[in-house]
N, C-alpha and C. Protein backbone atom coordinates (compact mmCIF):
# COMPACT_ATOMS: atom_id res chain seq x y z
N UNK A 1 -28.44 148.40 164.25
CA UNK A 1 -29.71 148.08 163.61
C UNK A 1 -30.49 149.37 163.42
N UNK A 2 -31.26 149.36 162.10
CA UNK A 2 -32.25 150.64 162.29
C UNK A 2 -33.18 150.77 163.19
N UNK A 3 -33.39 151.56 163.78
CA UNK A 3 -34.16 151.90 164.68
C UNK A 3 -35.71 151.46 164.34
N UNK A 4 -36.26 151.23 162.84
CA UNK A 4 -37.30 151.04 162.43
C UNK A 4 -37.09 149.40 162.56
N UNK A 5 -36.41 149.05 162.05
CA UNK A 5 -36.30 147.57 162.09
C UNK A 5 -37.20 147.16 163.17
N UNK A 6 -37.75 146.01 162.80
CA UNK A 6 -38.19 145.57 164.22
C UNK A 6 -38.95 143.85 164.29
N UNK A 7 -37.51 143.17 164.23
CA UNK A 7 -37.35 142.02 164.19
C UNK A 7 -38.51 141.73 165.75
N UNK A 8 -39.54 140.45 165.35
CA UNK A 8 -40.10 139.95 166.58
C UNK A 8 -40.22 138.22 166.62
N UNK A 9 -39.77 137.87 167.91
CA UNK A 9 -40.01 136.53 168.05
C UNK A 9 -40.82 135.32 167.05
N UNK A 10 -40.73 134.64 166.70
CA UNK A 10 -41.77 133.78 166.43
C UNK A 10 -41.58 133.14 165.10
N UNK A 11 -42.15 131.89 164.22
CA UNK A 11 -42.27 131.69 163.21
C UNK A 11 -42.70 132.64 162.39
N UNK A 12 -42.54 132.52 161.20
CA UNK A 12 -43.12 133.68 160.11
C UNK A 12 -41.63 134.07 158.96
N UNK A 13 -42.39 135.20 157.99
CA UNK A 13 -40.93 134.93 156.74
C UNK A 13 -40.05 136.04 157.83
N UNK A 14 -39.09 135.59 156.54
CA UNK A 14 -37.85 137.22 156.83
C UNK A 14 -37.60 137.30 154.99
N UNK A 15 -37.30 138.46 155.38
CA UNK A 15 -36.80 139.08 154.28
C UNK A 15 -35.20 139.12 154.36
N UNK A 16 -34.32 137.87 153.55
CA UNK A 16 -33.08 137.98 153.37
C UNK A 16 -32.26 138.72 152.65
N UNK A 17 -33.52 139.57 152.02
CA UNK A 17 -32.76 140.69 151.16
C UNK A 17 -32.23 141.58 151.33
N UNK A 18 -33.26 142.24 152.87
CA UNK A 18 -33.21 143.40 153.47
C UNK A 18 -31.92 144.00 153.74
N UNK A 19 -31.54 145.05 153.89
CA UNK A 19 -30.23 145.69 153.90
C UNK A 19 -29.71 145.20 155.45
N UNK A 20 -31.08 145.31 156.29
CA UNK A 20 -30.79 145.21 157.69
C UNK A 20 -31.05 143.72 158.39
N UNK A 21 -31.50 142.97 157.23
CA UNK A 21 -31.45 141.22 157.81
C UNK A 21 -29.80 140.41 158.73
N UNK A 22 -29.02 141.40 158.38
CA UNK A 22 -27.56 140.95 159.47
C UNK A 22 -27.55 141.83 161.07
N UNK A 23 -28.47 142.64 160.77
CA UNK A 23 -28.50 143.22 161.63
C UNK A 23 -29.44 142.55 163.04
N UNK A 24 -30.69 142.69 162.24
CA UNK A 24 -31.67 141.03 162.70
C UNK A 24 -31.47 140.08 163.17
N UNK A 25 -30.68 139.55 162.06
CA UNK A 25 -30.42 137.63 162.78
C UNK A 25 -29.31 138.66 164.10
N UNK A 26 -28.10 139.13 163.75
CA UNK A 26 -27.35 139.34 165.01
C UNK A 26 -28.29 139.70 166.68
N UNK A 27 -28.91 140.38 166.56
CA UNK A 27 -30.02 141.05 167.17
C UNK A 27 -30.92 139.72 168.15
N UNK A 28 -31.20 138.64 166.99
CA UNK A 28 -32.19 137.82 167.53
C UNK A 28 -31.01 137.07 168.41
N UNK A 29 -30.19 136.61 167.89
CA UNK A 29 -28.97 136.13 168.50
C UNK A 29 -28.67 136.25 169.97
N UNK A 30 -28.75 137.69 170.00
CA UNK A 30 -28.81 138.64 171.25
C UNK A 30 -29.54 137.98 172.53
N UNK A 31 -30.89 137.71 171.61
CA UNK A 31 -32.07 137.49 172.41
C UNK A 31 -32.37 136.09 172.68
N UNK A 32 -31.47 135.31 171.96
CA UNK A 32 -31.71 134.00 172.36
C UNK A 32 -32.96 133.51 171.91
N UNK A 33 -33.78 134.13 170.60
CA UNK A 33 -34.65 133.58 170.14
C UNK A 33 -34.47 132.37 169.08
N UNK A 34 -35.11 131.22 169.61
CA UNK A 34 -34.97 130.18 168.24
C UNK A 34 -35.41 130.64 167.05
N UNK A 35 -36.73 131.56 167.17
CA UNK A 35 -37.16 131.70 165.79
C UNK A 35 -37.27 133.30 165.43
N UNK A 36 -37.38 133.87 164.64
CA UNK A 36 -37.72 135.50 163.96
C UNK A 36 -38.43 135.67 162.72
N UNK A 37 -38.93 136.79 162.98
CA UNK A 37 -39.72 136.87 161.57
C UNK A 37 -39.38 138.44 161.41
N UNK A 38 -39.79 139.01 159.92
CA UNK A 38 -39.70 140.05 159.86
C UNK A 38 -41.77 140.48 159.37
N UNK A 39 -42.41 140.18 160.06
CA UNK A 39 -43.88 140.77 159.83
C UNK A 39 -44.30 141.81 160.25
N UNK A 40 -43.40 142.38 161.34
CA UNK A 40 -43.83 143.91 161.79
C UNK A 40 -42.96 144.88 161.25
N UNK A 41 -41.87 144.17 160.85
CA UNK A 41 -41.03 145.51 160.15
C UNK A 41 -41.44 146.54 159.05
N UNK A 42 -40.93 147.36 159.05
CA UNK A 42 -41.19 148.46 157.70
C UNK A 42 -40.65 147.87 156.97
N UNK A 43 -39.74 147.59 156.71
CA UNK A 43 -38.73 147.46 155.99
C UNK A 43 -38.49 145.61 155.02
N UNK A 44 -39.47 145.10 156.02
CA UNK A 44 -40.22 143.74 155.21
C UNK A 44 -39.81 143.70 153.59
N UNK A 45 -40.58 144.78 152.62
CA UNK A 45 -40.45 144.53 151.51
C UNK A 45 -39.85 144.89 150.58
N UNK A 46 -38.53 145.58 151.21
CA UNK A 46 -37.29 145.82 151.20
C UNK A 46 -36.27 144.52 150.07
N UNK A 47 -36.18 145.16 148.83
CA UNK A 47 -35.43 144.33 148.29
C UNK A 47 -34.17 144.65 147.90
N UNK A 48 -33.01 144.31 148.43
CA UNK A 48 -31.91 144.76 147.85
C UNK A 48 -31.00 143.83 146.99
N UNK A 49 -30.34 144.88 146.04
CA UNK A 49 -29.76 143.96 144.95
C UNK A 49 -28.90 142.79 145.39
N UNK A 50 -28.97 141.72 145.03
CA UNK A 50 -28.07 140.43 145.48
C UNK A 50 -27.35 139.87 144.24
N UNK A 51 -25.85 139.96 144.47
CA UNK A 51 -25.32 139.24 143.71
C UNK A 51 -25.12 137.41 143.66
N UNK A 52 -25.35 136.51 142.54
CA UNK A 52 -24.57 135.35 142.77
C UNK A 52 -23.39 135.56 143.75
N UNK A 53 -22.20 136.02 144.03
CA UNK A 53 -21.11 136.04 144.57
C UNK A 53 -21.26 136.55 146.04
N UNK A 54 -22.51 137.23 146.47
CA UNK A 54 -22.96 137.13 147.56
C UNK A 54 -23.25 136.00 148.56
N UNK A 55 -23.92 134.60 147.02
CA UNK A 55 -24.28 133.22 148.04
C UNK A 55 -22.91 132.28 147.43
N UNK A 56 -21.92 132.94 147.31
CA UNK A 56 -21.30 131.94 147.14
C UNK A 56 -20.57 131.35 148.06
N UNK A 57 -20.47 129.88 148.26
CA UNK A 57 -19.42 129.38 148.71
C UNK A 57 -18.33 128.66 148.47
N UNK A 58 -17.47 128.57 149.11
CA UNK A 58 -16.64 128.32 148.47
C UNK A 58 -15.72 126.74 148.96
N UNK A 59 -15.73 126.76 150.53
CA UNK A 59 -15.50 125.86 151.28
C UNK A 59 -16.38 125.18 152.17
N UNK A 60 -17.00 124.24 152.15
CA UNK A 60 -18.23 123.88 152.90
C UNK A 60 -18.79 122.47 152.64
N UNK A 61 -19.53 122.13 154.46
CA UNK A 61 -20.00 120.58 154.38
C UNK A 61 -21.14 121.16 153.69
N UNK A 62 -21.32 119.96 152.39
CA UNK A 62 -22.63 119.54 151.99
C UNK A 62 -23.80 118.89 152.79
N UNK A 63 -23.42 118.70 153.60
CA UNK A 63 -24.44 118.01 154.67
C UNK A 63 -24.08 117.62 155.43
N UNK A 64 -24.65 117.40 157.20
CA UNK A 64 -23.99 116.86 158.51
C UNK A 64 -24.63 115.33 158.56
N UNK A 65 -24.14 114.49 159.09
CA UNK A 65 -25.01 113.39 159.18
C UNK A 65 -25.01 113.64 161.28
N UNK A 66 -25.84 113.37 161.80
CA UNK A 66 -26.25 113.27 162.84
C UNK A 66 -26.36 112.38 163.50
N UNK A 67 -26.37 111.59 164.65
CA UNK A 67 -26.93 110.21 165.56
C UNK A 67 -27.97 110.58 165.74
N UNK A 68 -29.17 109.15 165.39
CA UNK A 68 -30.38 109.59 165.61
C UNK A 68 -31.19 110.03 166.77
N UNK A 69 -30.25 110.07 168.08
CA UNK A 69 -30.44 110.47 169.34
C UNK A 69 -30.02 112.16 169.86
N UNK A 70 -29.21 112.40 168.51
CA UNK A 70 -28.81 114.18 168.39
C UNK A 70 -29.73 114.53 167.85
N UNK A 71 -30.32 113.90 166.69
CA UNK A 71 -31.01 114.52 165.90
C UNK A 71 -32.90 114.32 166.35
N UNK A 72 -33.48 113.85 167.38
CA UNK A 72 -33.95 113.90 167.81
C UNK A 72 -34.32 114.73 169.08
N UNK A 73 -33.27 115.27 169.66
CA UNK A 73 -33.03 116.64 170.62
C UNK A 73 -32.73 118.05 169.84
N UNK A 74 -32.47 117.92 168.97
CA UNK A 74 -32.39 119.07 167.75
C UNK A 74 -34.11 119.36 167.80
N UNK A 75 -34.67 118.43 167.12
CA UNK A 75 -36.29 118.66 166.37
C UNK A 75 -36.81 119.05 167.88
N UNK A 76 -36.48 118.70 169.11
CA UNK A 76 -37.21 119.28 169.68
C UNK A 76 -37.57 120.79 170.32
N UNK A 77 -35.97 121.41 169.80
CA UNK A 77 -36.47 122.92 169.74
C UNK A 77 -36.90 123.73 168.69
N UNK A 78 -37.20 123.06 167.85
CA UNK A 78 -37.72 123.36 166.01
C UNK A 78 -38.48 124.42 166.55
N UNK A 79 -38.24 125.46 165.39
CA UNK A 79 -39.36 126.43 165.26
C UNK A 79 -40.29 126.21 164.36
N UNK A 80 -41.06 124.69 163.61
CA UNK A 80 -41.56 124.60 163.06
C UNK A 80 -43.07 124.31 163.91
């Protein structure tokens, strides 16, 4: 991660553009944070070029269906 980077706890945006947003989520990962933001970073408004073929997928569930007793222990660690 860059040394400037400086992913911090909490609700708030991120910048998925950023060169160093893999670096971030890995990082928060680290830390066992539910939520991250990028509001203290430098590097916040950081836009880098994104291709279509970047979000592509190719193999993937369209959606999970849940038991409403999973999905009620889910919402309760929401970072919303």
């Amino acid at each position: 991660m860059d040394p400037k980077a400086n992913p911090i706890p909490g609700t708030g945006e991120r910048n998925i553009y950023c060169p160093f947003y893999n670096h971030c989520l890995d990082y928060a990962v680290d830390q066992s944070w539910l939520c991250w933001n990028c509001s203290r970073c430098v590097h916040r408004l950081i836009r880098q070029s994104v291709s279509e073929q970047d979000y592509e997928i190719s193999e993937a569930v369209n959606y999970y269906e849940l038991p409403p007793n999973v999905a009620r222990e889910i919402g309760k660690d929401s970072c919303d």
